[in-house]
PDB file of N, CA and C in Angstrom:
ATOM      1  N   UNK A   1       6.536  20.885   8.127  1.00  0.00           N
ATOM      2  CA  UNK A   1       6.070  19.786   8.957  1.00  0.00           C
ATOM      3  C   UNK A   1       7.087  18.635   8.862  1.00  0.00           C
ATOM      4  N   UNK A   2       7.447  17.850   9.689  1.00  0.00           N
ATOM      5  CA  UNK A   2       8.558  16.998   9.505  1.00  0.00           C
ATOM      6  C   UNK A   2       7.573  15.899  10.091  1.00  0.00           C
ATOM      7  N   UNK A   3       7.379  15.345   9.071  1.00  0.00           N
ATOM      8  CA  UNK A   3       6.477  14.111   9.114  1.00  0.00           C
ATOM      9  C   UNK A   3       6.967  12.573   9.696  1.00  0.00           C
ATOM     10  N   UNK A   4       8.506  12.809   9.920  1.00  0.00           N
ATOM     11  CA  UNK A   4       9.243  11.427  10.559  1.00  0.00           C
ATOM     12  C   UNK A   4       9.010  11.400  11.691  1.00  0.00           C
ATOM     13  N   UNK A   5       8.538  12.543  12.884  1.00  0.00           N
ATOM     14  CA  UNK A   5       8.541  12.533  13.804  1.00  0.00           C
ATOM     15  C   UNK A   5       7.077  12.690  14.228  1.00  0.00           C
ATOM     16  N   UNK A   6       5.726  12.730  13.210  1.00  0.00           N
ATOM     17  CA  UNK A   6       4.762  11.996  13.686  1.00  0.00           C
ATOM     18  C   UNK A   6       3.812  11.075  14.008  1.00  0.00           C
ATOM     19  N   UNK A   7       2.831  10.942  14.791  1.00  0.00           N
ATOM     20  CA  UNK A   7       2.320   9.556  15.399  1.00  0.00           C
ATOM     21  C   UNK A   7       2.129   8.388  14.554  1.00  0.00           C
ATOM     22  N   UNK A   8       1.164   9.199  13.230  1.00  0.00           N
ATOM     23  CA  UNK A   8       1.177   8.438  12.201  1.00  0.00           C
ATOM     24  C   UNK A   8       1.378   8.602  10.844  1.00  0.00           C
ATOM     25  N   UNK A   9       1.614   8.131  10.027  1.00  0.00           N
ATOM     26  CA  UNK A   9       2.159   8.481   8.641  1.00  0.00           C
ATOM     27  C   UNK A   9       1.078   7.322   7.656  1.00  0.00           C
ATOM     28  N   UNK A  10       0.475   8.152   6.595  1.00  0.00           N
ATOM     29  CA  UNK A  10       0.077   7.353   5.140  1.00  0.00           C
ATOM     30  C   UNK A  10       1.336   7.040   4.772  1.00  0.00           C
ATOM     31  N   UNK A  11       1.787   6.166   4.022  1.00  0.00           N
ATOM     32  CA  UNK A  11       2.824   5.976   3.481  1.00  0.00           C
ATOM     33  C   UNK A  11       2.395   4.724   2.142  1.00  0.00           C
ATOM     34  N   UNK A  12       3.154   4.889   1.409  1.00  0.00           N
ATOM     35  CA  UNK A  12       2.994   3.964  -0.121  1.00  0.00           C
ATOM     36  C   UNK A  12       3.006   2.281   0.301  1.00  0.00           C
ATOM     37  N   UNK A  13       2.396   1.514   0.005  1.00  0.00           N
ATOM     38  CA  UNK A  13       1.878   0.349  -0.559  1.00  0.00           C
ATOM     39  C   UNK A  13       3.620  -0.500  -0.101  1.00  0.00           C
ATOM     40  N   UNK A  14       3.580  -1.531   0.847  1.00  0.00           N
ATOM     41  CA  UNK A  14       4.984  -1.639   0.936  1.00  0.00           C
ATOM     42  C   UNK A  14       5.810  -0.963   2.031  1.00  0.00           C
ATOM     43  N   UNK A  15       5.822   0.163   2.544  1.00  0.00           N
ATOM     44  CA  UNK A  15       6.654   0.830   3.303  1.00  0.00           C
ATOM     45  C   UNK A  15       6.231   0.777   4.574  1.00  0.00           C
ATOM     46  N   UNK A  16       4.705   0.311   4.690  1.00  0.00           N
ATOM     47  CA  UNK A  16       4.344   0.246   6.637  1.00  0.00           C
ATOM     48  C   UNK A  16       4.378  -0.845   6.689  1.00  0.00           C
ATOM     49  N   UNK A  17       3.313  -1.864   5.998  1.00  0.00           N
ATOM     50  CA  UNK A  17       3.284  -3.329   6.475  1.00  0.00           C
ATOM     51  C   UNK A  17       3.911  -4.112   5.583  1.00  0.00           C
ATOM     52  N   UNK A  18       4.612  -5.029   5.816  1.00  0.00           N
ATOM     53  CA  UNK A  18       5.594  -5.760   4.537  1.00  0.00           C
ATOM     54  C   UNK A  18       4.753  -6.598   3.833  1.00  0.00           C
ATOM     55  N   UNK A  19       5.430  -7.037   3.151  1.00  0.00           N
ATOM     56  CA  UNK A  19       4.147  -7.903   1.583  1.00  0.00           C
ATOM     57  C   UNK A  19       3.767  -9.070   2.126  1.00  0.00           C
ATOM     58  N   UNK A  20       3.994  -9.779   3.147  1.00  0.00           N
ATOM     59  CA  UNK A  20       3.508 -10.518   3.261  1.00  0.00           C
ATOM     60  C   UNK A  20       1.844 -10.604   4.060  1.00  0.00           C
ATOM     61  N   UNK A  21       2.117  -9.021   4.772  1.00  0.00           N
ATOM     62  CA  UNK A  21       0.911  -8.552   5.350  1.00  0.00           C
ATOM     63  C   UNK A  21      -0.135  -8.440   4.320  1.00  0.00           C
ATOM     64  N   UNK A  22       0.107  -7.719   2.754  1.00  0.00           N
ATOM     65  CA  UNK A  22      -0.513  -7.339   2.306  1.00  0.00           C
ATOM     66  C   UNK A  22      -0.931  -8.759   1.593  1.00  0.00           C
ATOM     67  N   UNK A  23      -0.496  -9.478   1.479  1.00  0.00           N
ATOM     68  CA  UNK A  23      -0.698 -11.151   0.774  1.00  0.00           C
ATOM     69  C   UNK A  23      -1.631 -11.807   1.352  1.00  0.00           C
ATOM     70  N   UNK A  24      -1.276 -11.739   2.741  1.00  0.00           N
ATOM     71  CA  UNK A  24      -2.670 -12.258   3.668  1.00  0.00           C
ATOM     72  C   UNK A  24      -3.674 -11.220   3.735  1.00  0.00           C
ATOM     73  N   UNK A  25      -3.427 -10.400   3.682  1.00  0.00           N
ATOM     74  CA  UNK A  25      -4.822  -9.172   3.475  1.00  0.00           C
ATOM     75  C   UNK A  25      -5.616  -9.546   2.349  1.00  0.00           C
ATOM     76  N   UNK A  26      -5.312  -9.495   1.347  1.00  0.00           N
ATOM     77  CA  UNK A  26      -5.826  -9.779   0.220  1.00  0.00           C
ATOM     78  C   UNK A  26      -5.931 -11.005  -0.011  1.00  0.00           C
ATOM     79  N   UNK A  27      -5.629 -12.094   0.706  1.00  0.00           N
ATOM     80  CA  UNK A  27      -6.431 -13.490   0.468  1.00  0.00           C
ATOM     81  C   UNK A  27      -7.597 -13.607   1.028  1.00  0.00           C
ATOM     82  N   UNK A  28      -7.668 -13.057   2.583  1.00  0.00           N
ATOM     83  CA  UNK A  28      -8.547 -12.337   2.988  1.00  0.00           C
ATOM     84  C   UNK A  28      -9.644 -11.856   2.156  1.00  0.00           C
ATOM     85  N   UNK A  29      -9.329 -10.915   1.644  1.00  0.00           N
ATOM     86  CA  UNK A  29     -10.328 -10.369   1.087  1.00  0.00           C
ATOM     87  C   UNK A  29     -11.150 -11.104  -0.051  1.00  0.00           C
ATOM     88  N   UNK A  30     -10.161 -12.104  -0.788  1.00  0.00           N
ATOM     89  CA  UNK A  30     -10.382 -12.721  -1.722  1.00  0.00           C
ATOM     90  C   UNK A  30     -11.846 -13.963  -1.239  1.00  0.00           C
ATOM     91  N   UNK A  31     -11.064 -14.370  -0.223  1.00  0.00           N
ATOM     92  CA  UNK A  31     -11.998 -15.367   0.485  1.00  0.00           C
ATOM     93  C   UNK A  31     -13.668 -15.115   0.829  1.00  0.00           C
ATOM     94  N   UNK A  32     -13.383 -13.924   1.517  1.00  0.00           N
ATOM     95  CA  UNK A  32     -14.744 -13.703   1.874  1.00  0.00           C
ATOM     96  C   UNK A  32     -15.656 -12.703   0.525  1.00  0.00           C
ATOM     97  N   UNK A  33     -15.091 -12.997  -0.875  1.00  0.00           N
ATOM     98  CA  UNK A  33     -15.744 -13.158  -2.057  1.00  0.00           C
ATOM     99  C   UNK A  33     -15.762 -11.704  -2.509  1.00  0.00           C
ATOM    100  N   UNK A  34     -14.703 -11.111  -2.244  1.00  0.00           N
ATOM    101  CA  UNK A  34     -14.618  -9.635  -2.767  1.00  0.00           C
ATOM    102  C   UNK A  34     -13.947 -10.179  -4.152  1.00  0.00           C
ATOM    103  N   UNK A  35     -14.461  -9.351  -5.439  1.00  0.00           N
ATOM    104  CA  UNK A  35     -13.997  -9.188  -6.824  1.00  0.00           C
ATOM    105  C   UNK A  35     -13.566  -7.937  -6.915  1.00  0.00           C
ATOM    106  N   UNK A  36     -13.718  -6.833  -6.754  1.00  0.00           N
ATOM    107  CA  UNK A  36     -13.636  -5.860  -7.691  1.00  0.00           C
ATOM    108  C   UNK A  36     -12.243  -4.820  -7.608  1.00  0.00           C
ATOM    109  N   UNK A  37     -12.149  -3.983  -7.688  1.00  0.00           N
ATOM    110  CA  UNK A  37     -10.987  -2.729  -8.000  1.00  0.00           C
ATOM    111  C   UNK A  37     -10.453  -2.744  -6.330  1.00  0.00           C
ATOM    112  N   UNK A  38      -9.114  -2.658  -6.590  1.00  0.00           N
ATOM    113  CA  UNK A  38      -8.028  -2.267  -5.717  1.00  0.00           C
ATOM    114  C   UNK A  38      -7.531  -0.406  -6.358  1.00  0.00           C
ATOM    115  N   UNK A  39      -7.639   0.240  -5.166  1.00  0.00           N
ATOM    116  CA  UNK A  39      -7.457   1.656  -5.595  1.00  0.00           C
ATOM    117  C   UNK A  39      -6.292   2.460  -5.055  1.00  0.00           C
ATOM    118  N   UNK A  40      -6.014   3.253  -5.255  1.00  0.00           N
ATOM    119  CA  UNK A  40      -4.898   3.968  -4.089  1.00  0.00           C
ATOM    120  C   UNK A  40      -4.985   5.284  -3.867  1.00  0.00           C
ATOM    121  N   UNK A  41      -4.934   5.657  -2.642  1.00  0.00           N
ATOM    122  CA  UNK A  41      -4.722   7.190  -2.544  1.00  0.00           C
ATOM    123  C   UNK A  41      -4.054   7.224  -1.579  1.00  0.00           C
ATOM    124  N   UNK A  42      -3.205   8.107  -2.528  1.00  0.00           N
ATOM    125  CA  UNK A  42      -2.129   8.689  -2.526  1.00  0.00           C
ATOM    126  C   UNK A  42      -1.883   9.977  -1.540  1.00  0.00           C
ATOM    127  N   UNK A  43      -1.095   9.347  -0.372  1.00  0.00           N
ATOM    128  CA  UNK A  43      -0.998  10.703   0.505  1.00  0.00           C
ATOM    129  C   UNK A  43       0.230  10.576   1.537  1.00  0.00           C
ATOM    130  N   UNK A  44       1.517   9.756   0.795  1.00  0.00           N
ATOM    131  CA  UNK A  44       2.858   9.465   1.577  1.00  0.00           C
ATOM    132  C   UNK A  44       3.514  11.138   1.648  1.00  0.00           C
ATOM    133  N   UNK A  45       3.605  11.455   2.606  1.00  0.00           N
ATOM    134  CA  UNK A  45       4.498  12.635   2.255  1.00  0.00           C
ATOM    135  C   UNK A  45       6.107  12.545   2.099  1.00  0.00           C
ATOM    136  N   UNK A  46       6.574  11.337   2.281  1.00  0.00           N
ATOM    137  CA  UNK A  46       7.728  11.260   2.037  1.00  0.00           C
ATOM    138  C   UNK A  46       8.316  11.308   0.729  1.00  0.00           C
ATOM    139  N   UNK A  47       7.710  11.113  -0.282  1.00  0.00           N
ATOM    140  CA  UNK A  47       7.853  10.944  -1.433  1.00  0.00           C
ATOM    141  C   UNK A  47       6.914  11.806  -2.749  1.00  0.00           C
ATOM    142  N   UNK A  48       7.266  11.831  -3.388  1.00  0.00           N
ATOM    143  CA  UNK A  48       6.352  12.423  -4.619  1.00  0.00           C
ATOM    144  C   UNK A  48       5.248  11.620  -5.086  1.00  0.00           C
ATOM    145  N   UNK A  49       4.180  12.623  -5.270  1.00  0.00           N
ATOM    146  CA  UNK A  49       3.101  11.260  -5.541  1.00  0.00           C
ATOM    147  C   UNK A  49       3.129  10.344  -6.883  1.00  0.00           C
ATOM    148  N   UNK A  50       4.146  10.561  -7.714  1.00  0.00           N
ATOM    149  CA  UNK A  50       4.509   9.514  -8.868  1.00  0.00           C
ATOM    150  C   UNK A  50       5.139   8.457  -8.336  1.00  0.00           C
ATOM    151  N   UNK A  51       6.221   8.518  -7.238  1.00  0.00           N
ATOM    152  CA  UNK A  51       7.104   7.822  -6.846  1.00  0.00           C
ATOM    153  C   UNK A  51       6.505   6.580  -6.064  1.00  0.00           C
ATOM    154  N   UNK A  52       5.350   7.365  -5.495  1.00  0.00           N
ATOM    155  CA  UNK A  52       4.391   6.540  -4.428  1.00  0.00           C
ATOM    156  C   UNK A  52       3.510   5.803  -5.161  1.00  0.00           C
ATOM    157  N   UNK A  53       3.471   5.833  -6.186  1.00  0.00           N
ATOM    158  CA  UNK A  53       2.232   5.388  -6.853  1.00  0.00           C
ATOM    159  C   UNK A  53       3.042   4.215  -7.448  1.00  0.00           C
ATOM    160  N   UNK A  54       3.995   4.445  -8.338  1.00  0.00           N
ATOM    161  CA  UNK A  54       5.020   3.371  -8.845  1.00  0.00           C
ATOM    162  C   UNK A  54       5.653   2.631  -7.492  1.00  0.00           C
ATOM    163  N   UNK A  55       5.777   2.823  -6.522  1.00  0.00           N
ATOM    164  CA  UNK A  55       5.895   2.185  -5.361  1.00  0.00           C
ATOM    165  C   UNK A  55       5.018   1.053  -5.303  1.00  0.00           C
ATOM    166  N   UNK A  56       3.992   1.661  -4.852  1.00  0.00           N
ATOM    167  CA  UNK A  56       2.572   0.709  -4.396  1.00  0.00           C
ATOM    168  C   UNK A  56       2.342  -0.297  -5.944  1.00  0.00           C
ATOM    169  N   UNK A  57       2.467   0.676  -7.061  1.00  0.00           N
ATOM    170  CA  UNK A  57       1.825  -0.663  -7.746  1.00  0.00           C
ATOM    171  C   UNK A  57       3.006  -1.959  -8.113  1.00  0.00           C
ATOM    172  N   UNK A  58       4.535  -1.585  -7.737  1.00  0.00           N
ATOM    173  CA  UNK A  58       5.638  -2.386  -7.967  1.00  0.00           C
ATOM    174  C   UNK A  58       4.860  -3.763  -6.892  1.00  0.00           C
ATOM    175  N   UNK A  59       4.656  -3.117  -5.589  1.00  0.00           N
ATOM    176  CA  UNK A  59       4.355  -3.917  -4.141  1.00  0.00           C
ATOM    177  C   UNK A  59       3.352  -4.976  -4.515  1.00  0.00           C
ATOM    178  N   UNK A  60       2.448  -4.211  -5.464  1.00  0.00           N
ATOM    179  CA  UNK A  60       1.001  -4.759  -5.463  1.00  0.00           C
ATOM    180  C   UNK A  60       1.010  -5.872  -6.522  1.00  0.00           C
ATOM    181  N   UNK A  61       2.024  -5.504  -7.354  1.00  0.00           N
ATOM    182  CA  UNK A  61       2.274  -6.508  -8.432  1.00  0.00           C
ATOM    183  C   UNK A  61       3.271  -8.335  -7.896  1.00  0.00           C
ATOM    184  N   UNK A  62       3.813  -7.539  -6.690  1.00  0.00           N
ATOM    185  CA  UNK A  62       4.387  -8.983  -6.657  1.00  0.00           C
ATOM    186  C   UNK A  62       3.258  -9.433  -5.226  1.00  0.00           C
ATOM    187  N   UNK A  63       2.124  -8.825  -4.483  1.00  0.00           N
ATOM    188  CA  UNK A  63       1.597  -9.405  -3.569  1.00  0.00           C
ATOM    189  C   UNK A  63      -0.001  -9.889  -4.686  1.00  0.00           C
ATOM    190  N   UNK A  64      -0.129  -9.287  -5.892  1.00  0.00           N
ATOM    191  CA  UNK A  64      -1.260  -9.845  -6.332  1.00  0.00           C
ATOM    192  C   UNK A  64      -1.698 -10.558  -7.519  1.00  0.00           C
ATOM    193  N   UNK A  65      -0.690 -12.136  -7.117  1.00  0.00           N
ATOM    194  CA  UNK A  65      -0.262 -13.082  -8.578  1.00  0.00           C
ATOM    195  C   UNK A  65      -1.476 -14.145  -8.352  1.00  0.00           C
TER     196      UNK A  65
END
């Protein structure tokens, strides 16, 4: 399957919407009084799912100070 050439792609934390998307997402979320667990699943096929995971949480660490 050559996944570059379809409609849509999962991809790791960082690689579709840039951090600043995810900054306002999560203030967002913050605002309207969400506390609890941020999760991930894992399903980039571009990458290995270790790679993706250390991806997303590198992303997540500088969008969730």
């Amino acid at each position: 399957m050559n996944v570059k050439h379809r409609a849509w792609n999962y991809v790791a934390v960082g690689y579709g919407q840039d951090l600043q998307w995810w900054k306002t997402f999560f203030s967002v979320v913050r605002m309207v009084g969400y506390e609890g667990f941020v999760s991930l699943e894992m399903e980039d096929l571009t990458m290995s799912p270790e790679a993706g995971v250390d991806a997303s949480i590198a992303a997540l660490k500088q969008v969730l100070v």
